[in-house]
Structures are given as structure tokens and as C-alpha cells.
Protein backbone atom coordinates (compact mmCIF):
# COMPACT_ATOMS: atom_id res chain seq x y z
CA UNK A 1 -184.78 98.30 38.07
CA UNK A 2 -182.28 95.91 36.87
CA UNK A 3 -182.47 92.20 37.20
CA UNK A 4 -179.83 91.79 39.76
CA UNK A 5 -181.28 94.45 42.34
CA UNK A 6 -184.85 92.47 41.96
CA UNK A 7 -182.84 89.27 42.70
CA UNK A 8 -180.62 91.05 45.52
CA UNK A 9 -184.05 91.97 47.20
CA UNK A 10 -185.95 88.91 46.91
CA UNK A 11 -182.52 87.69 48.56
CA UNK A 12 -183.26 89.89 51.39
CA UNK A 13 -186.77 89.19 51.79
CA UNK A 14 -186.21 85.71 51.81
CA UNK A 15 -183.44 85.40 53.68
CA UNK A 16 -184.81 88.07 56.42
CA UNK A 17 -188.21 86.01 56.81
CA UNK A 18 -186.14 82.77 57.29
CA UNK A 19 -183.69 83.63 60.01
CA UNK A 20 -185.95 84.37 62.53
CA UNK A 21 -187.73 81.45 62.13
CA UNK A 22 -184.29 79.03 62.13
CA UNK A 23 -183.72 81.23 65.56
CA UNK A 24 -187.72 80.08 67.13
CA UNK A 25 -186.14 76.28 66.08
CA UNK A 26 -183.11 76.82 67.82
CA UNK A 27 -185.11 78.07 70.88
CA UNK A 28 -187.80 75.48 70.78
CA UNK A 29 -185.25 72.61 70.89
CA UNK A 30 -183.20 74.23 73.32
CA UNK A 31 -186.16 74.51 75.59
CA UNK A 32 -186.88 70.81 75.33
CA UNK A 33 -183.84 69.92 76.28
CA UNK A 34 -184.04 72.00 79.38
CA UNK A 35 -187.61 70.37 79.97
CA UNK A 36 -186.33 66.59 79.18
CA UNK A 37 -183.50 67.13 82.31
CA UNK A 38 -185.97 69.19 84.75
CA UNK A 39 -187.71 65.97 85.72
CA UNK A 40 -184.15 64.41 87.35
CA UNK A 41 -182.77 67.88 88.79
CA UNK A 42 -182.66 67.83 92.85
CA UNK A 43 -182.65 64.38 92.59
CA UNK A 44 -180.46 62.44 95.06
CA UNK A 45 -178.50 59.81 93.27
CA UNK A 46 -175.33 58.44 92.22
CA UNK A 47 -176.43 60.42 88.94
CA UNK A 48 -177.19 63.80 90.39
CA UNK A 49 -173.58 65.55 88.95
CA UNK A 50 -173.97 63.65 85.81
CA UNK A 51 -178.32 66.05 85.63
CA UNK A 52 -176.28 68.89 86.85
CA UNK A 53 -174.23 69.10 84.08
CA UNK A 54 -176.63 68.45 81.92
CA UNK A 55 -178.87 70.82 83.01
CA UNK A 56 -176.05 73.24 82.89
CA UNK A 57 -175.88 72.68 79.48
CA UNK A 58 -179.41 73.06 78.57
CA UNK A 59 -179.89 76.23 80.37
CA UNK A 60 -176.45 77.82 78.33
CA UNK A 61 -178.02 76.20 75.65
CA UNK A 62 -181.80 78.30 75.80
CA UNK A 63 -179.71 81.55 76.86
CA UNK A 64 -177.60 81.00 73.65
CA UNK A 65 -181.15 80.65 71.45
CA UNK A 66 -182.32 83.56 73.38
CA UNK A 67 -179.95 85.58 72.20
CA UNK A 68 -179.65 84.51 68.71
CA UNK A 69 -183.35 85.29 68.10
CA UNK A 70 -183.20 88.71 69.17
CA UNK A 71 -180.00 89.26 67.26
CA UNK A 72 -181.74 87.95 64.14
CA UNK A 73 -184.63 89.33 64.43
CA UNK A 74 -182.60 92.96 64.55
CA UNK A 75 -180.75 91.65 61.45
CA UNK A 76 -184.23 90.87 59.87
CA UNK A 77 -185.57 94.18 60.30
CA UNK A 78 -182.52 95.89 58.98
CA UNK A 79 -182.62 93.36 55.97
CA UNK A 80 -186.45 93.93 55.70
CA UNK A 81 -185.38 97.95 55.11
CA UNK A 82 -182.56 97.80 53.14
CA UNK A 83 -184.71 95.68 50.94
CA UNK A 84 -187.56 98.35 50.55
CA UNK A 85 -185.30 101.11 50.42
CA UNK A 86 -183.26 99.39 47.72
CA UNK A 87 -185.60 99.92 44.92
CA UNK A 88 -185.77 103.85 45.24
CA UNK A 89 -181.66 102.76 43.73
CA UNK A 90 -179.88 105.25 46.13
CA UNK A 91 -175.90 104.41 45.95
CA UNK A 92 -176.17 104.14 49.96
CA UNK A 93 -178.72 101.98 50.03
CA UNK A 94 -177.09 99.42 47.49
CA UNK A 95 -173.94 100.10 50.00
CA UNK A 96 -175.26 99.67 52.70
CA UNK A 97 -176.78 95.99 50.66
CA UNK A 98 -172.93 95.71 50.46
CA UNK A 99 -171.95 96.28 53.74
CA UNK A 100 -175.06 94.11 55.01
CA UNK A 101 -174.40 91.04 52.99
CA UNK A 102 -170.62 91.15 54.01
CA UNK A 103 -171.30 91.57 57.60
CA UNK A 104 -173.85 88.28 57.46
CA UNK A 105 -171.01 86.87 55.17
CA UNK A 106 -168.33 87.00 57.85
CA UNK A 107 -171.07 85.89 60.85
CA UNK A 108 -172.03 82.73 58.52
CA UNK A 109 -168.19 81.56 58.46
CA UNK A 110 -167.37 82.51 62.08
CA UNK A 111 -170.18 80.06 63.43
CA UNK A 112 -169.83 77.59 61.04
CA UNK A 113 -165.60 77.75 61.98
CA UNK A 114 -166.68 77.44 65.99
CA UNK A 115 -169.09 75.57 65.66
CA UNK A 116 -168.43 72.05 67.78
CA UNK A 117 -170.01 68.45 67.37
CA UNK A 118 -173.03 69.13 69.55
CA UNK A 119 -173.46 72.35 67.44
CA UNK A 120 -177.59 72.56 67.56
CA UNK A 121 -178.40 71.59 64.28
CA UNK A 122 -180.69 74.93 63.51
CA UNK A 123 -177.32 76.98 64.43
CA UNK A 124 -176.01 75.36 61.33
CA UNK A 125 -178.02 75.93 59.14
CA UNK A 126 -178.48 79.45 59.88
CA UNK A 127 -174.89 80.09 59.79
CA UNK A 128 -175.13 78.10 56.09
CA UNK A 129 -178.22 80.54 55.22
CA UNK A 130 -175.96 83.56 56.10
CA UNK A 131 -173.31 82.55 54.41
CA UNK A 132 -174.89 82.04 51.44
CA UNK A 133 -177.36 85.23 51.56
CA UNK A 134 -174.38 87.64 51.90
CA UNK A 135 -171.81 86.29 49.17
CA UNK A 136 -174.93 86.52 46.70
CA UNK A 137 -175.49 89.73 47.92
CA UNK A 138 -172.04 90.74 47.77
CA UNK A 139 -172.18 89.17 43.81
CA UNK A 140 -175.09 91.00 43.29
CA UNK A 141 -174.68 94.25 44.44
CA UNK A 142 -170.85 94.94 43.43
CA UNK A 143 -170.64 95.02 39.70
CA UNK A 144 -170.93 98.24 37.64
CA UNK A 145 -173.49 98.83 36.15
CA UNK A 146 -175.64 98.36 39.17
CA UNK A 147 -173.66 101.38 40.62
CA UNK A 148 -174.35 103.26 37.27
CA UNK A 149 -178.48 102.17 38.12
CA UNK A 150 -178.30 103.65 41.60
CA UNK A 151 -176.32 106.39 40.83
CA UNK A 152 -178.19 107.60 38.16
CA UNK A 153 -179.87 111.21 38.35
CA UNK A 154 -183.75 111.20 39.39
């Protein structure tokens, strides 16, 4: 197995074990905020749009983290496979590598580009981590004579 493909999975592996965990971050802040504005909701005061709001917020912000975790934990597991499948060197599996680190690629520089000042900062950083996992897997995958590798007869 070339050098590149052993790189190109430890990408994977790495980058597959990490996003979840950015996405349980995410979550766990998100739910503190909710928790830090529960206390003043119902409350009546001179304040009470001024909670509402904010608990508004909060509770977009824990359905948002919701959501991310369960879309990268599905984008772990398919990481996670591509990753073991990738050393048997099939050409669709190191395609599919392709395919996988452009799609993570693209969903890196779409959050980062709509990403706002009160972006959480875990968001960030996973959209940074995706970004950077699929252009090296793009680099890695995509030259020659790793197609020769997986195309080679068996």
C-alpha cells in the first residue's frame, strides 16, 4: 500500500473520530445556554421579550447541534468505511475517498462562508476540520499512480 493511501486513511480515521466529538461540544454548549435562560422564562418583567428572544435563540441553537451530530455522526461512519475498505485498493473505493473528501470539502467552505459573528465556536472549527480533511484527501487520492495501486490486478 502506498504511502499516500496510509496517510489518506489515517486522514479518515482521524478526522471521522473527531467530528463527532466537535458535534457533542456544539450540543453541550448549546444546551447550557438553553439552561442559563430557563431560570428567567415566564417571568413577568420589563425584561420578559428581551428572555424570550433569548430563549428563542437557545432552543434554535440545541435543534441546530442536534442535527449536526447526527449528520456527523452519518458522515463518520461512512468515513470510518471508506477508510477500511480503502486498503483492499479497489478504484471505487479510492473514488468514492474522492468523492467523500470533496463533498466534506464543499460543506467546510459553505459553513465557514455563512457562518455569522455569534457562529458557536465548535461550528467553526468543524467546518475548519472539514475543510482541511477533504482537500488532503482530494491531494491524496487524485494523483496517478495511486490509481495505477488500486487499479492494479489481484
Amino acid at each position: 500500500m502506498p504511502k499516500q493511501i496510509r496517510i489518506a486513511r489515517l486522514v479518515l480515521f482521524v478526522h471521522c473520530g473527531v467530528m463527532p466529538l466537535l458535534g457533542l461540544v456544539q450540543l453541550a454548549g448549546a444546551r447550557a445556554a438553553r439552561e442559563a435562560v430557563s431560570p428567567y422564562s415566564g417571568a413577568d418583567s420589563w425584561m420578559a421579550p428581551v428572555v424570550d428572544d433569548a430563549r428563542r435563540v437557545a432552543e434554535a441553537q440545541v435543534l441546530s447541534a442536534q442535527y449536526a451530530f447526527v449528520w456527523a455522526s452519518l458522515y463518520a461512519a461512512v468515513g470510518i468505511t471508506l477508510a477500511v475498505r480503502l486498503a483492499r485498493g479497489r478504484r471505487a473505493w479510492r473514488l468514492g475517498g474522492i468523492v467523500y473528501g470533496a463533498w466534506e470539502a464543499l460543506g467546510g467552505a459553505f459553513t465557514l462562508a455563512l457562518a455569522s459573528g455569534d457562529t458557536p465556536a465548535p461550528l467553526v472549527l468543524a467546518a475548519l476540520a472539514q475543510l482541511a480533511a477533504g482537500s488532503t484527501l482530494i491531494a491524496l487520492l487524485v494523483y496517478k499512480d495511486r490509481s495505477a495501486w488500486s487499479a492494479r490486478p489481484r
